[in-house]
Protein backbone atom coordinates (compact mmCIF):
# COMPACT_ATOMS: atom_id res chain seq x y z
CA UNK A 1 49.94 31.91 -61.73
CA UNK A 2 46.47 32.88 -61.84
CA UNK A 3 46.07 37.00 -60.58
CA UNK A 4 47.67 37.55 -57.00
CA UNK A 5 46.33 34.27 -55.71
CA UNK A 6 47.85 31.84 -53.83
CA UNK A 7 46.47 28.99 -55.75
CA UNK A 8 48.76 26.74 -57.84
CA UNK A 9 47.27 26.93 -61.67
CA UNK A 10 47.58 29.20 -64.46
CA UNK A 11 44.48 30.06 -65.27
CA UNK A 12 45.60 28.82 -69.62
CA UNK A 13 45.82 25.53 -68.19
CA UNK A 14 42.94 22.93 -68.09
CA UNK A 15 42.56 20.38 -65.47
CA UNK A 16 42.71 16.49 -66.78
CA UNK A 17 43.50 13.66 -64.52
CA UNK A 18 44.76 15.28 -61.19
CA UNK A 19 47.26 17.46 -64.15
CA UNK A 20 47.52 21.17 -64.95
CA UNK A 21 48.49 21.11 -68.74
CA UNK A 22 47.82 23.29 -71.94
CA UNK A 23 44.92 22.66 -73.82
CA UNK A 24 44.96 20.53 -76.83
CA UNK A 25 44.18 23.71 -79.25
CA UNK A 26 46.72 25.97 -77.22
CA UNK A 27 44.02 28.64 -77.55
CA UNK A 28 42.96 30.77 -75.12
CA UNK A 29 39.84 34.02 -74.68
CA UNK A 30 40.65 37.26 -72.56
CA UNK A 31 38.43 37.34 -69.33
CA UNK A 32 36.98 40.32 -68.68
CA UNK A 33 36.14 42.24 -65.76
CA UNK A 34 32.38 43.66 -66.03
CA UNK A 35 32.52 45.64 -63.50
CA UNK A 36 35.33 48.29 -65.83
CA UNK A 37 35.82 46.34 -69.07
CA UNK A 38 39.24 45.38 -68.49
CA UNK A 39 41.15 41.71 -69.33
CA UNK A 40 41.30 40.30 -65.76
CA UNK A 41 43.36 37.44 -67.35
CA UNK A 42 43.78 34.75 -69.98
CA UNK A 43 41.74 31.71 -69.94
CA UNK A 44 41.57 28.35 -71.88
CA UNK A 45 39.63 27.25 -74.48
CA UNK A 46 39.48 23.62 -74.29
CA UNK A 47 37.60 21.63 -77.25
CA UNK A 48 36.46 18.45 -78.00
CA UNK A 49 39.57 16.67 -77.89
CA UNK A 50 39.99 17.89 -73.88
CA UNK A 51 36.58 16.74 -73.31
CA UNK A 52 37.34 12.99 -74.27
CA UNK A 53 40.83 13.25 -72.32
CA UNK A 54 38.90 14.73 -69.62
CA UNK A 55 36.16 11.76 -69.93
CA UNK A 56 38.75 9.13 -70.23
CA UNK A 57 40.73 10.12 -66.82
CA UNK A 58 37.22 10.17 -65.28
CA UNK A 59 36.51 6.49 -66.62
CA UNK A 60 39.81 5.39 -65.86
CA UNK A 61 39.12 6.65 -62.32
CA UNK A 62 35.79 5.47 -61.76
CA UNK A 63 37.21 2.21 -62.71
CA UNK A 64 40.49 2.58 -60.31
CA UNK A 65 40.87 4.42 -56.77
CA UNK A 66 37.87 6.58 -57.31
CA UNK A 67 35.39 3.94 -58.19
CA UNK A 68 37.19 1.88 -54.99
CA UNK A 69 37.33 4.64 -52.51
CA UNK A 70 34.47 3.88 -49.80
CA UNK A 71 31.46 6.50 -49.03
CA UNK A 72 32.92 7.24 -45.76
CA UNK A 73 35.88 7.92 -47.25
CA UNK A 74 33.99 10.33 -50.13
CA UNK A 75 32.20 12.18 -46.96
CA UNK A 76 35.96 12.43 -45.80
CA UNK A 77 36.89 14.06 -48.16
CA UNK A 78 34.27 16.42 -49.20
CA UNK A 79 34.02 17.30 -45.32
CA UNK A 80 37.86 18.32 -45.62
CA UNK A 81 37.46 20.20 -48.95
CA UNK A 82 34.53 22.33 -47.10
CA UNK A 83 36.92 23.40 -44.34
CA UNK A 84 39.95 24.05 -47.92
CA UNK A 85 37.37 26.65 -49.05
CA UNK A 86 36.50 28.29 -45.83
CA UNK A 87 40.27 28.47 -45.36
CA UNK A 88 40.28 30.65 -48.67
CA UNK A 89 37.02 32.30 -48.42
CA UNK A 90 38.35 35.94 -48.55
CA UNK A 91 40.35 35.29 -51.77
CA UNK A 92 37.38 33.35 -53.32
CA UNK A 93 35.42 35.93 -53.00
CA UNK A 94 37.39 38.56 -54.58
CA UNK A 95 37.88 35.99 -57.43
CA UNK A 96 33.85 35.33 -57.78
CA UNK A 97 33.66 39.49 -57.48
CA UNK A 98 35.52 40.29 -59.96
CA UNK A 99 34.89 37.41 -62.26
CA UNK A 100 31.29 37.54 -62.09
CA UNK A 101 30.46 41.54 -60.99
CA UNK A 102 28.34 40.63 -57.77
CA UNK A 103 29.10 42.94 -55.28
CA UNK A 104 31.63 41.52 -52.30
CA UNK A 105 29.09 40.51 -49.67
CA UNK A 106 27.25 38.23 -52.44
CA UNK A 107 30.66 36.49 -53.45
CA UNK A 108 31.33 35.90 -49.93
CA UNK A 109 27.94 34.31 -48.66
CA UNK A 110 28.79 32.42 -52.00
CA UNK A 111 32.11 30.51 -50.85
CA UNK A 112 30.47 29.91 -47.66
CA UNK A 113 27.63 28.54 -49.07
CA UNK A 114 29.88 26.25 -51.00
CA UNK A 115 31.48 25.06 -47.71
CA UNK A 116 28.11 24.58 -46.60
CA UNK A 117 27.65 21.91 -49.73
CA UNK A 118 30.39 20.10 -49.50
CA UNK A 119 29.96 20.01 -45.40
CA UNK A 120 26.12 18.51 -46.34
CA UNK A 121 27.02 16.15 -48.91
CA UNK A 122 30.29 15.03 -46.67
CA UNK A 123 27.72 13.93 -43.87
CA UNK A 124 25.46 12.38 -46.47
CA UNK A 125 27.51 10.17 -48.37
CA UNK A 126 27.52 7.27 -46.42
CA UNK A 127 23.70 7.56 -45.33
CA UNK A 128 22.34 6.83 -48.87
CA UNK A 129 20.92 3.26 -48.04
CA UNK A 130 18.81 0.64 -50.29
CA UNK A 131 15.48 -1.39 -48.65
CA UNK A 132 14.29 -4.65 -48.57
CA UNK A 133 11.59 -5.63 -50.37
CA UNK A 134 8.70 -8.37 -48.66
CA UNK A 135 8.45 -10.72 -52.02
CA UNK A 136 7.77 -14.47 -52.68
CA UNK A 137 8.44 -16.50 -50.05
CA UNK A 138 11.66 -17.94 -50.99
CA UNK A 139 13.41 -15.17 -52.03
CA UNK A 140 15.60 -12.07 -50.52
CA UNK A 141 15.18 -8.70 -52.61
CA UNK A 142 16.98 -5.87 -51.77
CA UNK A 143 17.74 -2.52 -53.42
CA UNK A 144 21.21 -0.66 -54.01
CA UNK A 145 21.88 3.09 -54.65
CA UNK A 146 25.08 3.22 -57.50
CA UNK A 147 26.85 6.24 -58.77
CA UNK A 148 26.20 6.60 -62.57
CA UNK A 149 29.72 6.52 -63.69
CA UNK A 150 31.00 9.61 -65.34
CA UNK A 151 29.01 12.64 -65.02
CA UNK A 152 29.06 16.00 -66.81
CA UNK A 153 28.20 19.35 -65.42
CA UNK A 154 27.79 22.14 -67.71
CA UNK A 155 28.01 25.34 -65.08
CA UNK A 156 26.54 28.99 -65.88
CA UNK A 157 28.28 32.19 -65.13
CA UNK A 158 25.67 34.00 -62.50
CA UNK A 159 26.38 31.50 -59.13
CA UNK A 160 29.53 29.16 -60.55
CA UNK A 161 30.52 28.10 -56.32
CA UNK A 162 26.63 27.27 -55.39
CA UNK A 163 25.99 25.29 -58.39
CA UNK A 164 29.20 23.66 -58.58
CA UNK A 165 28.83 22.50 -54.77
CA UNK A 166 25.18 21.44 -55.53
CA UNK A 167 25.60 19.62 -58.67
CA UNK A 168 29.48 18.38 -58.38
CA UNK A 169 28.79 18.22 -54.73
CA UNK A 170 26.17 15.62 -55.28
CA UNK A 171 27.82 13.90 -57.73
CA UNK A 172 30.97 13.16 -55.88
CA UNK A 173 29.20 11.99 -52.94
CA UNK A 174 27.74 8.85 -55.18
CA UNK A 175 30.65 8.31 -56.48
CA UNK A 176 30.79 9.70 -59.76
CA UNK A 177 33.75 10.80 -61.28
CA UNK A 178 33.14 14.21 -62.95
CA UNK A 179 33.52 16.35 -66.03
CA UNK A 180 32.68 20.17 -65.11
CA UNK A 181 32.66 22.94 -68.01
CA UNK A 182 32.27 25.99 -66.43
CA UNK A 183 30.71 29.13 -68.27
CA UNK A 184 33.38 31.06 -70.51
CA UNK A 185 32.53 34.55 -68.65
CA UNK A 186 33.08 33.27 -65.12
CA UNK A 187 35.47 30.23 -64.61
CA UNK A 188 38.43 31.57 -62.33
CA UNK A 189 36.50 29.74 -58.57
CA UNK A 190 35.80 26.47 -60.90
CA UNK A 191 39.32 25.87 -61.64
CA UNK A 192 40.32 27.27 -57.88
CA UNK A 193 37.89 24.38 -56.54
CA UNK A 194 39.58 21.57 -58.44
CA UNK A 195 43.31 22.94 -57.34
CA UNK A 196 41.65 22.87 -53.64
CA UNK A 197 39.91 19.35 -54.05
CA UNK A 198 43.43 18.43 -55.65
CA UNK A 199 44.98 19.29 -52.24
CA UNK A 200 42.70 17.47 -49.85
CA UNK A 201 43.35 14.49 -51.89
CA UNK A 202 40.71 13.83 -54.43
CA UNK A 203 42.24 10.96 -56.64
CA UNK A 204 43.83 11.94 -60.23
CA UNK A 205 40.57 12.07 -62.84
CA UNK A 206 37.73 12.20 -60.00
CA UNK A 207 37.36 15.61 -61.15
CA UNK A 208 38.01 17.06 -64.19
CA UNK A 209 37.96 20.86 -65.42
CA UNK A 210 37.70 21.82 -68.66
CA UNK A 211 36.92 25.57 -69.72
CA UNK A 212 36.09 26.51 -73.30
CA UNK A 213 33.33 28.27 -75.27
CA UNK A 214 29.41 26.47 -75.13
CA UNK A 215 28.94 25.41 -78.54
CA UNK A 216 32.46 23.68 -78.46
CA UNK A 217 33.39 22.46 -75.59
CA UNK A 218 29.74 22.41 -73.53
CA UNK A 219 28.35 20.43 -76.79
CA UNK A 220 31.30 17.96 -77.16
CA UNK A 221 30.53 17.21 -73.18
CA UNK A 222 26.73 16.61 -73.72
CA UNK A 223 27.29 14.40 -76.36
CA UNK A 224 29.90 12.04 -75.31
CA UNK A 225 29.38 8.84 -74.88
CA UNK A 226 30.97 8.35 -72.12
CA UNK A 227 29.09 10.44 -69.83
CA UNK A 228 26.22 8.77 -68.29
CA UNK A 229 24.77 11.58 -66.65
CA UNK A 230 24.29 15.57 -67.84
CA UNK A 231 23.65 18.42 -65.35
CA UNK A 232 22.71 21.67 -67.01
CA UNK A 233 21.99 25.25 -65.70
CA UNK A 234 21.21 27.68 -68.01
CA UNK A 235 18.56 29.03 -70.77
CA UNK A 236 15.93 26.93 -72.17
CA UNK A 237 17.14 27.31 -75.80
CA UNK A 238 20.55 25.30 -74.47
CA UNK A 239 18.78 22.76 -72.18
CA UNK A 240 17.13 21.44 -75.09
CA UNK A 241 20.35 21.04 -77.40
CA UNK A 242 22.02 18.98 -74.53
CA UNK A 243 19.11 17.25 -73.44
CA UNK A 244 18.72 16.03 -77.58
CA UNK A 245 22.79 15.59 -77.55
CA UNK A 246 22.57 13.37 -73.98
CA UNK A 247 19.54 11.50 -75.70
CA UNK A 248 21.52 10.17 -78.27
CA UNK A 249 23.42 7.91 -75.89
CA UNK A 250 20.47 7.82 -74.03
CA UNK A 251 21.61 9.88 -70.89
CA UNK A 252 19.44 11.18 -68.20
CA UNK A 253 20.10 15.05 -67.83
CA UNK A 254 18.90 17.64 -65.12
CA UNK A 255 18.05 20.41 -66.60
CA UNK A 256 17.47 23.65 -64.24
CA UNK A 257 16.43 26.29 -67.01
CA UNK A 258 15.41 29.37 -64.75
CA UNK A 259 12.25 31.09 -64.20
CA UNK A 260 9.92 33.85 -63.89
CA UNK A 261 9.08 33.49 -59.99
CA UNK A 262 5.90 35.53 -58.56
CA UNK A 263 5.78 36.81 -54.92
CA UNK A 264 1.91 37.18 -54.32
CA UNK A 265 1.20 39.66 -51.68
CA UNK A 266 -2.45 38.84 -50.52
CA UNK A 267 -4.82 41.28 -48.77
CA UNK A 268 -4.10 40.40 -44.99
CA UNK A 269 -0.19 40.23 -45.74
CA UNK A 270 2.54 41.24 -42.89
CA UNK A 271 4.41 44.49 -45.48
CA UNK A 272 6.75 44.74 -42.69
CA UNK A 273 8.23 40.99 -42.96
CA UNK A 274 7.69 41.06 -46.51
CA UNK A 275 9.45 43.72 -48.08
CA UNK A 276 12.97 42.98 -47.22
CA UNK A 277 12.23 39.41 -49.49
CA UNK A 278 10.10 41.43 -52.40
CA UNK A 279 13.21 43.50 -52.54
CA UNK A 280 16.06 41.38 -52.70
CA UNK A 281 14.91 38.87 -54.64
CA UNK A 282 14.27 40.91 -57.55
CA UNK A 283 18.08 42.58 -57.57
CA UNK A 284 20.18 39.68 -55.72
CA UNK A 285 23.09 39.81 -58.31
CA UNK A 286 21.77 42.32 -60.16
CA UNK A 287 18.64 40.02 -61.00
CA UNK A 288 20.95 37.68 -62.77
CA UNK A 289 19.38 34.74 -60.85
CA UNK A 290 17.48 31.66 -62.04
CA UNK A 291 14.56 32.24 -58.98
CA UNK A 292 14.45 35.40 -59.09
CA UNK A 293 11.13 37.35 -57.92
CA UNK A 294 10.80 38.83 -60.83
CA UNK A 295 6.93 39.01 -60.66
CA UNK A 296 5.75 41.12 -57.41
CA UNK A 297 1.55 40.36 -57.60
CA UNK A 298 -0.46 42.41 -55.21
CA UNK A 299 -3.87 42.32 -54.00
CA UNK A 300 -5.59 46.19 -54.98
CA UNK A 301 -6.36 46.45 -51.88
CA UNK A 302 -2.67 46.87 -50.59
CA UNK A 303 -1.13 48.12 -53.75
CA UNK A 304 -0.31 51.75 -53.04
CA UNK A 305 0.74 51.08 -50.02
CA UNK A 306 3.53 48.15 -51.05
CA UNK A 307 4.19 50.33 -54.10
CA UNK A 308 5.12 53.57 -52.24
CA UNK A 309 6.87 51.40 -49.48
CA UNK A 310 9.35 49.39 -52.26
CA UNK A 311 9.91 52.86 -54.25
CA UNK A 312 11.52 54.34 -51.16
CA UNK A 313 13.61 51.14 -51.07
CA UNK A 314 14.57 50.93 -54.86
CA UNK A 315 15.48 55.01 -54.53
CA UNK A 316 18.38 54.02 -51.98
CA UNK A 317 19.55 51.04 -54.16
CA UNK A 318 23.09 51.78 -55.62
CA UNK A 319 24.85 50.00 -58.65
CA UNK A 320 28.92 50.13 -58.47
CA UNK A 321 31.60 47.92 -58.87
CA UNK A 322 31.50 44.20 -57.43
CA UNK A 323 34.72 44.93 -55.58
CA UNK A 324 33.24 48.21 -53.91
CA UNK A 325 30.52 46.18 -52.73
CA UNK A 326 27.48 48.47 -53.08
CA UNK A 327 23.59 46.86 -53.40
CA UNK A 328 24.49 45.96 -57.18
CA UNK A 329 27.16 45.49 -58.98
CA UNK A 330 27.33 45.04 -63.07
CA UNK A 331 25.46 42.60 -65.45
CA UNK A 332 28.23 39.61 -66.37
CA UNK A 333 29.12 41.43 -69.81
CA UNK A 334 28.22 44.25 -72.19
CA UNK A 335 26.08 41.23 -74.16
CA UNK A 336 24.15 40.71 -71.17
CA UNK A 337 23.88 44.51 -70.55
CA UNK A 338 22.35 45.11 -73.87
CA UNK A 339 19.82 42.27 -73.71
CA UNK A 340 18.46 43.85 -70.36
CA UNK A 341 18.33 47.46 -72.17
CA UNK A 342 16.25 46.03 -75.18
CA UNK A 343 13.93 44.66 -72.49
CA UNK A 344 13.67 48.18 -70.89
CA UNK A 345 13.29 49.58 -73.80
CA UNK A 346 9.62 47.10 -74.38
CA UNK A 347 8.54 49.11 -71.04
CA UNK A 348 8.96 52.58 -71.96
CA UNK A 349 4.79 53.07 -72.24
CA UNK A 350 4.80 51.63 -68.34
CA UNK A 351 4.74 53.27 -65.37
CA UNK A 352 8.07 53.33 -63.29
CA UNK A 353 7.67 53.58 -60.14
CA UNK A 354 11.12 53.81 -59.07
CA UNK A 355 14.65 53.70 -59.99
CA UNK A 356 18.25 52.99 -58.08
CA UNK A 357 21.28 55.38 -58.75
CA UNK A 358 24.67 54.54 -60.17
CA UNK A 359 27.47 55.60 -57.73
CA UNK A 360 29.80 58.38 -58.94
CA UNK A 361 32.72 58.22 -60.77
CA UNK A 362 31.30 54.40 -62.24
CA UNK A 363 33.50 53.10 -64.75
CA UNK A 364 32.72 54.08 -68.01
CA UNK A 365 33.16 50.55 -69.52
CA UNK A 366 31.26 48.79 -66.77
CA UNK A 367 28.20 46.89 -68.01
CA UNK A 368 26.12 48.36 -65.39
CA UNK A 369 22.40 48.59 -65.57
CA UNK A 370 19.79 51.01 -62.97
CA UNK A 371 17.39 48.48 -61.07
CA UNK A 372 13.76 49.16 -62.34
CA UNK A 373 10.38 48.83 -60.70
CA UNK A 374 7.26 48.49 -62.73
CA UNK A 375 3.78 49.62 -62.05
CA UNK A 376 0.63 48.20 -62.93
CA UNK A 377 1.94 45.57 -65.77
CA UNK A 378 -0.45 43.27 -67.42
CA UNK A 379 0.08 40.00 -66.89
CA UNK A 380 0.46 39.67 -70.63
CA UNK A 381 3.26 42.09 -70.63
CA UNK A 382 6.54 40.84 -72.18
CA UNK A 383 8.25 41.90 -69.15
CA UNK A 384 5.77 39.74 -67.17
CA UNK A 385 6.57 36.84 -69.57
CA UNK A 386 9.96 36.56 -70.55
CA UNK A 387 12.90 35.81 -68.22
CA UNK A 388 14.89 39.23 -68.46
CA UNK A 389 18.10 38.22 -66.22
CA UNK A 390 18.54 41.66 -64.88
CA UNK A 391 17.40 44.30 -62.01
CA UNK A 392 13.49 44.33 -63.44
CA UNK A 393 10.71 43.78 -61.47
CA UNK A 394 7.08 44.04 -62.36
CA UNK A 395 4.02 44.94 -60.25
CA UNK A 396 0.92 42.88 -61.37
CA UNK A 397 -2.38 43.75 -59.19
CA UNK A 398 -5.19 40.84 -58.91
CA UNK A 399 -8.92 41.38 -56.79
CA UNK A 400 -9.10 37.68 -55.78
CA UNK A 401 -7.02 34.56 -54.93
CA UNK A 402 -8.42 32.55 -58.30
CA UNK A 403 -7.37 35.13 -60.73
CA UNK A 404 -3.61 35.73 -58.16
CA UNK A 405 -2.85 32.22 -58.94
CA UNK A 406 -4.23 32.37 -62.35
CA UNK A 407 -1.52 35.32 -63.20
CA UNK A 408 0.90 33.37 -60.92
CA UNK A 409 0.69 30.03 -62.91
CA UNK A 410 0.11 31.87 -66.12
CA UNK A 411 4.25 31.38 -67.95
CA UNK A 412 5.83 29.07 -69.34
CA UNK A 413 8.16 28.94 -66.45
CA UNK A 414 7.33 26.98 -62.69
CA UNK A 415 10.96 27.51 -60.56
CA UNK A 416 9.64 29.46 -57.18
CA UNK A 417 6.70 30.78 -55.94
CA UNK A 418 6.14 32.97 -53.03
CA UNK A 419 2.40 33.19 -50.96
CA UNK A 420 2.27 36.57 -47.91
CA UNK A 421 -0.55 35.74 -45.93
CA UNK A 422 -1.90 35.23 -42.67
CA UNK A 423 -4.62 33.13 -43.40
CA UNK A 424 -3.76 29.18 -42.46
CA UNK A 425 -6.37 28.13 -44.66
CA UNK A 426 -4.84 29.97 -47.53
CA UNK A 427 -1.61 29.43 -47.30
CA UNK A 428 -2.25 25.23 -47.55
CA UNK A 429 -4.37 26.01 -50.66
CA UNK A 430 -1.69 28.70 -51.83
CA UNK A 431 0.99 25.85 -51.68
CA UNK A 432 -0.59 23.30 -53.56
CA UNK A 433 -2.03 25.56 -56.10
CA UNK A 434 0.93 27.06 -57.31
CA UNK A 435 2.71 25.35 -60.03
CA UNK A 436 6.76 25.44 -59.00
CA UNK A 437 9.42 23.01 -58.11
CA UNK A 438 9.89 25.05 -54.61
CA UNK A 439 6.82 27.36 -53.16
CA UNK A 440 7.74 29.37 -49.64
CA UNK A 441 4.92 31.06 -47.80
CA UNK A 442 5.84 34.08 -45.67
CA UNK A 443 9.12 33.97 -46.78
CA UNK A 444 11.39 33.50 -50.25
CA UNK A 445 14.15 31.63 -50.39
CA UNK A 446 14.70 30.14 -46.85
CA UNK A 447 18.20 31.54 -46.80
CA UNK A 448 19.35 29.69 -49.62
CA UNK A 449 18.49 26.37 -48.34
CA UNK A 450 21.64 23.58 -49.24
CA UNK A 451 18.85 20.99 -47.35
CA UNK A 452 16.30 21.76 -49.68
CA UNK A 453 15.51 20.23 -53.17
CA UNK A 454 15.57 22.54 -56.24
CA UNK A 455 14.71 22.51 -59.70
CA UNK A 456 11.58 23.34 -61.66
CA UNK A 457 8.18 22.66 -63.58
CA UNK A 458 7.36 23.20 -67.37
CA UNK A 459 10.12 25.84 -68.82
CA UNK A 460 11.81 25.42 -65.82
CA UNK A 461 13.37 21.99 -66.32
CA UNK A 462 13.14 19.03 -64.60
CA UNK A 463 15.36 16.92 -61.98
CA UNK A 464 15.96 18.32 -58.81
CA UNK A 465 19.57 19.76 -56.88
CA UNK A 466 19.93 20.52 -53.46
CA UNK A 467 19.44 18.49 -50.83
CA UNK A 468 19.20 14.38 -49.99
CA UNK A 469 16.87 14.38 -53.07
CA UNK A 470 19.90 15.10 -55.11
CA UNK A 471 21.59 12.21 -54.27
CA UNK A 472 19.28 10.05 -55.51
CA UNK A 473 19.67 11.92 -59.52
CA UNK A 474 22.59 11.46 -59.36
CA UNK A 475 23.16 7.42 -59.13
CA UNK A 476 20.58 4.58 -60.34
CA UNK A 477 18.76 2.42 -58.69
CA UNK A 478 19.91 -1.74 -58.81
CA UNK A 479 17.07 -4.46 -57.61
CA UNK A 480 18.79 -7.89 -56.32
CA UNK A 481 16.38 -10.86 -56.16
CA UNK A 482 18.18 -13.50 -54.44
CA UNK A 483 16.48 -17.02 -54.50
CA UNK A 484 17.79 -19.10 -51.69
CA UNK A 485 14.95 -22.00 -51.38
């Protein structure tokens, strides 16, 4: 047994055609807990020889009761394994928590939000419909929605429950049969979701888990050719090795590489509405988030003020273990901890503004790092460039809307965009002028937003998740010409 759950899997196992077994190698990684440094258990390392057991159940299914099973059904079921999480959610929680180091409140808004997939995609899976086509007179042409076959989902370690429900989610609703790898660092509420869609009923080799290190396992997946689709969240440097590996079987992949997300706070903005967002969507999970707001641009005019007003807030921000459930909680490992510190370490000739506070008595071994705030940073600035992954925010001050969204366009990156203004006029040209896959004016995020198609620009990837949009990545699209005169 996994912990002190009531779940039915030992977390050495892998999951392969509706089975908990061993995997092939027998080998296995310790888990640790980032929030003290200590083995929360023993996890599996599948390889490449799971991966093509994994992708043959999922063929074999797609071709059997899975491939059969009708999209009302699908929305059954999904609907029921929304209601298997909720059932669960406090355990889930303390599974993501520890697992993962977000503090308690995060993991728990993360189950539900999981729920909240699988209760969207449930109600969507038999509303995906084809159109007719006016044509030659004569003929009949029509067009079909079809699942892909077998897809792969290669899952990263900050948000494993959102992006498995938005990505598997969507997947199962077309009828795919899937192949998830989760990340090596956070796996424990992937392999609880296939023991709970096991127990609503999802047929043997409709979903497949198979945990194991990136280069081995993640690369075998990406290059099978038995997968027909990829979806990938993580850096930019491993997008483009699965992308190349999917292209050699000539795959389509979604690729949603992360970001370097500006909030622009113009001259006539509301501070009051806006500081909750320019806050939390810097240090949300420790700033280990793909949209992050890492970028806070300000218009001179308001810039002491919104300064000295988020200061006071970063002063009362405390960093403690996930399970204690302070503002933060640790960076996912010691690895990630020390790639944040390097980053800090390019800022020491900047101005910081303010600082959080670890709590007392913080493990020693924790990979905890202080949230930072930034002062007048060039735009230029590696820290305004670079995706750090961690509690580091940067204030960037502009004297006029061209040269806001010149700095706000000006990375490689185009995930999220934020526009605070009161100005109607503005806020149309604000939207359109900002180069990212999702742009929110007077607000960031739209409280996480399961309706809502996501994905990127440029660095950022390409595809999009979330939402009925989703559903259409993840199946093809079949033209029938039927010829009746």
């Amino acid at each position: 047994m996994l912990l002190n759950t009531p779940f039915n899997f030992d977390s050495q196992h892998v999951f392969i055609d509706g089975v908990w077994r061993s995997p092939a190698a027998a080998s296995s990684m310790p888990l640790i807990n980032p929030s003290n440094g200590e083995v929360l258990c023993e996890i599996a390392l599948g390889d490449a020889e799971d991966i093509d057991a994994a992708v043959q159940a999922a063929t074999k299914a797609y071709a059997g009761s899975w491939g059969k099973t009708t999209a009302l059904e699908r929305g059954r079921l999904l609907t029921a394994l929304g209601r298997k999480v909720l059932e669960h959610v406090d355990v889930l929680a303390e599974l993501e928590a520890l697992d993962v180091g977000k503090p308690l409140t995060q993991a728990r808004n993360d189950v539900i939000a999981l729920a909240r997939y699988c209760e969207f995609f449930g109600g969507a899976a038999d509303k995906v419909h084809g159109d007719t086509i006016p044509y030659l007179d004569g003929y009949t042409v029509y067009t079909l929605r079809e699942a892909h076959g077998v897809t792969g989902h290669i899952v990263p370690w900050n948000y494993p429950m959102q992006i498995i429900g938005r990505s598997v989610g969507a997947a199962l609703t077309m009828g795919n049969a899937v192949v998830l790898k989760p990340a090596e660092e956070a796996c424990l509420t992937a392999l609880a979701f296939a023991e709970l869609a096991h127990q609503v009923g999802f047929p043997n080799g409709s979903i497949n888990v198979v945990p194991g290190l990136g280069a081995v396992a993640g690369a075998a997946l990406s290059a099978h050719e038995g997968v027909h689709h990829i979806s990938f969240t993580g850096s930019v440097a491993t997008g483009r090795a699965v992308q190349q590996a999917a292209a050699e079987h000539v795959a389509p992949v979604t690729l949603e590489l992360g970001g370097k997300s500006a909030q622009v706070v113009f001259d006539d903005a509301d501070l009051d509405a806006s500081l909750p967002f320019l806050l939390n969507a810097g240090i949300q999970n420790a700033g280990q988030t793909c949209s992050a707001a890492s970028r806070l641009l300000v218009h001179r005019s308001r810039h002491s003020e919104m300064v000295e007003r988020l200061a006071k807030a970063y002063s009362a921000l405390r960093v403690g273990p996930a399970i204690d459930d302070y503002e933060l909680g640790p960076m996912i490992s010691k690895r990630q901890q020390m790639i944040v510190q390097n980053f800090l370490s390019q800022g020491q000739d900047l101005t910081v503004a303010a600082t959080g506070k670890l709590v007392a008595d913080v493990p020693e071994n924790g990979a905890y790092i202080v949230p930072t705030l930034f002062d007048n940073v060039s735009a230029s600035h590696p820290l305004a460039q670079q995706e750090i992954f961690g509690p580091v925010q940067t204030v960037i001050v502009f004297d006029d809307d061209e040269e806001a969204v010149q700095i706000a366009n000006g990375t490689a990156y185009g995930l999220v965009a934020a526009a605070w203004t009161e100005n109607g006029g503005r806020q149309m040209r604000m939207a359109k002028a900002l180069k990212a896959g999702q742009v929110f004016i007077n607000n960031y995020g739209a409280g996480g937003g399961v309706e809502l198609p996501f994905g990127g620009v440029g660095a950022s990837g390409h595809g999009r998740e979330k939402g009925f949009e989703s559903l259409y990545g993840f199946s093809t699209l079949k033209t029938v010409a039927v010829k009746h005169d």
